[in-house]
Protein backbone atom coordinates (compact mmCIF):
# COMPACT_ATOMS: atom_id res chain seq x y z
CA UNK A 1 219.42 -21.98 243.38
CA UNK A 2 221.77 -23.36 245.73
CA UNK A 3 221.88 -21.67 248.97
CA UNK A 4 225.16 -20.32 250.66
CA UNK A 5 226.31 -22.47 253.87
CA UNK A 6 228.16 -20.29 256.26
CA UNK A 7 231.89 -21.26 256.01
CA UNK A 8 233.39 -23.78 259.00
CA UNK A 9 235.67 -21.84 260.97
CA UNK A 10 239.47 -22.19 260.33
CA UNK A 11 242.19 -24.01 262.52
CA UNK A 12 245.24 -23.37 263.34
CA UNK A 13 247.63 -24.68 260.40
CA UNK A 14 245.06 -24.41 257.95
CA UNK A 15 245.87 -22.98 254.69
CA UNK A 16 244.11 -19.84 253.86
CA UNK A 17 244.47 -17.39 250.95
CA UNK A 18 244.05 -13.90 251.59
CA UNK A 19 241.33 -11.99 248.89
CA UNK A 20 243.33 -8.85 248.95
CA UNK A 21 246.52 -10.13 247.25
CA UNK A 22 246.18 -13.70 246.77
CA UNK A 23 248.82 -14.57 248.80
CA UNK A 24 248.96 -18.18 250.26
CA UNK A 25 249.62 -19.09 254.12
CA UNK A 26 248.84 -20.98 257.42
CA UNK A 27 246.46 -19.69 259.91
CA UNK A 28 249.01 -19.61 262.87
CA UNK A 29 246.68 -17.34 265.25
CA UNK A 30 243.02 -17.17 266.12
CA UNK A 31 242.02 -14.30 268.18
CA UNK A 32 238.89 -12.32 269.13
CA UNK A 33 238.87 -8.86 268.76
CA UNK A 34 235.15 -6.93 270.15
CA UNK A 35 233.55 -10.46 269.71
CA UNK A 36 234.80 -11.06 265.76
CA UNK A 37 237.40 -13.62 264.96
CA UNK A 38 240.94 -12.34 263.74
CA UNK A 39 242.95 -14.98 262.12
CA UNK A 40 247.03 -14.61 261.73
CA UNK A 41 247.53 -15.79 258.15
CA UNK A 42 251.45 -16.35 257.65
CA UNK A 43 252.46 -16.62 254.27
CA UNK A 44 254.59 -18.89 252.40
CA UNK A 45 256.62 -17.43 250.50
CA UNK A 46 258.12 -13.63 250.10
CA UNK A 47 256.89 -10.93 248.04
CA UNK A 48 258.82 -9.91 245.33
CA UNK A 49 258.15 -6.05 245.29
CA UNK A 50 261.01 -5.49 247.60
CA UNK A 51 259.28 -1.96 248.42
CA UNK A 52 256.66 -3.88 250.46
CA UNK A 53 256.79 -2.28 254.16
CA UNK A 54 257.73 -4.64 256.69
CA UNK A 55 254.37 -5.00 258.66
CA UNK A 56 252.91 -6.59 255.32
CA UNK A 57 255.60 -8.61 254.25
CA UNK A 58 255.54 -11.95 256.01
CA UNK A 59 251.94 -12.09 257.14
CA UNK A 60 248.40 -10.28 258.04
CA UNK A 61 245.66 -10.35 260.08
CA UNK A 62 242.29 -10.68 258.55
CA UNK A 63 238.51 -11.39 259.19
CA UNK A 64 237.38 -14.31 257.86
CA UNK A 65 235.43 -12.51 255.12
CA UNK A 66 238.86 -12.15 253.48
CA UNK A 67 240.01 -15.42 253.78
CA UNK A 68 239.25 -18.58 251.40
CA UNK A 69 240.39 -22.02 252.73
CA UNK A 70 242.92 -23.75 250.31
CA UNK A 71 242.51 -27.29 249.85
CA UNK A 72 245.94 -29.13 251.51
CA UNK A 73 246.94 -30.54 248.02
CA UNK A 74 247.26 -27.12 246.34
CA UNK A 75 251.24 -26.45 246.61
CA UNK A 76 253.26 -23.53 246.12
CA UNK A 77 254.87 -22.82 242.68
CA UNK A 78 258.01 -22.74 245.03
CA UNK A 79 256.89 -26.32 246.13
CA UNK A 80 256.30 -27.82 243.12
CA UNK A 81 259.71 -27.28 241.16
CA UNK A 82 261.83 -29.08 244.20
């Protein structure tokens, strides 16, 4: 059994997706919060349910346990039609 490697930390401009609803982004902040990391994940694109409250709807602030780095060749759907 392979074992689990703790996770590098991430930059800014990284791409991140968030685990709680998928959403791609770049890590634009990095902050520490009571010794933990916070990182500012803004997101790529906008939602579509429209009743969305505004706090949520262009970005979040997570711990890294709810982040998963993207690799930089994985595009948007918006990305890949134009």
């Amino acid at each position: 059994m392979r074992s689990r490697q703790r996770q590098q930390p991430l930059k800014l401009g990284e791409r991140a997706r968030s685990k709680l609803n998928r959403r791609v982004g770049t890590i634009d902040a990095v902050d520490r919060v009571d010794g933990r990391r916070l990182y500012g994940l803004h997101y790529d694109e906008a939602p579509q349910d429209k009743y969305l409250t505004t706090a949520g709807h262009d970005g979040a602030q997570l711990p890294p346990e709810l982040l998963e780095r993207v690799e930089q060749s994985a595009t948007s759907p918006a990305q890949q039609e134009a």
